[in-house]
Protein backbone atom coordinates (compact mmCIF):
# COMPACT_ATOMS: atom_id res chain seq x y z
CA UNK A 1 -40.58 9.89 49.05
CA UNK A 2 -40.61 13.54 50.57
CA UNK A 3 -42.86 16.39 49.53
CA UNK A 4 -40.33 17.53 47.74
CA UNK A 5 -39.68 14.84 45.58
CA UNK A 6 -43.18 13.91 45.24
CA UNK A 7 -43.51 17.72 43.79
CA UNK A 8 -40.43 17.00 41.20
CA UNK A 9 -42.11 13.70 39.88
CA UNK A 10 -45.59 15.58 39.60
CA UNK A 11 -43.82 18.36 37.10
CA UNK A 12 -41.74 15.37 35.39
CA UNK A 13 -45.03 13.55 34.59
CA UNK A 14 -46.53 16.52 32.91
CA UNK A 15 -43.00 17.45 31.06
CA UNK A 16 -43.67 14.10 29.37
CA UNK A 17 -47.38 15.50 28.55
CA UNK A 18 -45.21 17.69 26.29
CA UNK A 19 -47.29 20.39 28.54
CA UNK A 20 -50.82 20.82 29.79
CA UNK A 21 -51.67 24.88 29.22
CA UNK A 22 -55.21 24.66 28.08
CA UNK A 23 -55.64 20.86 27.80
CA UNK A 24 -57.55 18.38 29.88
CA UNK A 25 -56.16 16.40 32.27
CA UNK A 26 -57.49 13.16 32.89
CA UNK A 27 -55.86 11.35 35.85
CA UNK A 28 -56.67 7.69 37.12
CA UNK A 29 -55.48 6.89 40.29
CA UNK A 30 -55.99 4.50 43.04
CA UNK A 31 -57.32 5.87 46.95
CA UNK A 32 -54.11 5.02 48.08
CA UNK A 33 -52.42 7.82 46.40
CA UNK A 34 -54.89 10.11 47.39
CA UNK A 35 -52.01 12.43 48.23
CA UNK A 36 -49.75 12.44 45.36
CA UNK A 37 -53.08 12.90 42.71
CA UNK A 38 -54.12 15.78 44.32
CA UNK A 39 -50.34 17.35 43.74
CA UNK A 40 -50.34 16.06 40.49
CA UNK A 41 -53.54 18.03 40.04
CA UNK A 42 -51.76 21.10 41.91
CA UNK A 43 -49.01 21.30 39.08
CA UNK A 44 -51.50 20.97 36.32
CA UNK A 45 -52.98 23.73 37.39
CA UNK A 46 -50.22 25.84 37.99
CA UNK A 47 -49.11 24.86 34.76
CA UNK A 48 -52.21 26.02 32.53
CA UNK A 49 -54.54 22.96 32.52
CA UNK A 50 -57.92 24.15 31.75
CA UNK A 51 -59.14 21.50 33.85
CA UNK A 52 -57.95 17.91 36.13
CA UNK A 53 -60.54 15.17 36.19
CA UNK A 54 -59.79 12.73 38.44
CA UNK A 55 -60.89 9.43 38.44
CA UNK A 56 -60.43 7.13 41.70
CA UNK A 57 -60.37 3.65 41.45
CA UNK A 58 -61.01 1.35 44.27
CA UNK A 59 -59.17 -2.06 44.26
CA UNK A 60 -61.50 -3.72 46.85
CA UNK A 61 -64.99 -3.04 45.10
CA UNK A 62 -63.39 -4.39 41.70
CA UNK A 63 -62.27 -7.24 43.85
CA UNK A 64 -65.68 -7.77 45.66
CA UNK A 65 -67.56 -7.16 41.54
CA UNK A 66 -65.43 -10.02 40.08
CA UNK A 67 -66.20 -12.45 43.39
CA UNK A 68 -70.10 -11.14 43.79
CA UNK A 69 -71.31 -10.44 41.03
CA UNK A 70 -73.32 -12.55 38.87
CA UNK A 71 -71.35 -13.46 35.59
CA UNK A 72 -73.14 -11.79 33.38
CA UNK A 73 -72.87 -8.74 34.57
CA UNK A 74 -69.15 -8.34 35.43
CA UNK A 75 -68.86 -6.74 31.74
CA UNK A 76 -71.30 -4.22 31.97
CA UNK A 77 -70.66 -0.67 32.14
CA UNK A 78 -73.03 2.38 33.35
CA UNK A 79 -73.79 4.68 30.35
CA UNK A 80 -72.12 7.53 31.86
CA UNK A 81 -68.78 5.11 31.76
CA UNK A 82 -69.57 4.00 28.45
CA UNK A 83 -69.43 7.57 27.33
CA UNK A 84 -66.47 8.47 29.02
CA UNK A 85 -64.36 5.65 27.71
């Protein structure tokens, strides 16, 4: 996709929203799409959110968790998650 288009699917995503003035966003998004997050967060803005939190997620460090980690730990969350969620 160009810029440009990348831009245009940004502002559709928040038209869905039903609109963003004053609210806060909460974005989850993969490294990957480093890029297209931080325009997301760009229109937000522009658009009134109060504030974007973004939230990357890493696929490789769930992967290595789930192969590493002992079993009884792969549910466990850190209490700063826990509250978040």
């Amino acid at each position: 996709m160009t810029d440009q288009q990348l831009e245009r699917y940004a502002h559709l995503l928040l038209w869905c929203l039903d609109g963003v003035e004053g609210q806060a966003v909460r974005v989850r998004a993969e490294v990957i799409h480093r890029t297209f997050t931080v325009l997301l967060a760009e229109a937000a803005y522009r658009d009134g959110a109060r504030v974007v939190d973004v939230d990357f997620a890493e696929p490789l460090l769930v992967r290595a968790r789930i192969k590493n980690a002992r079993e009884e730990y792969l549910g466990v969350l850190p209490d700063y998650r826990t509250i978040q969620h």
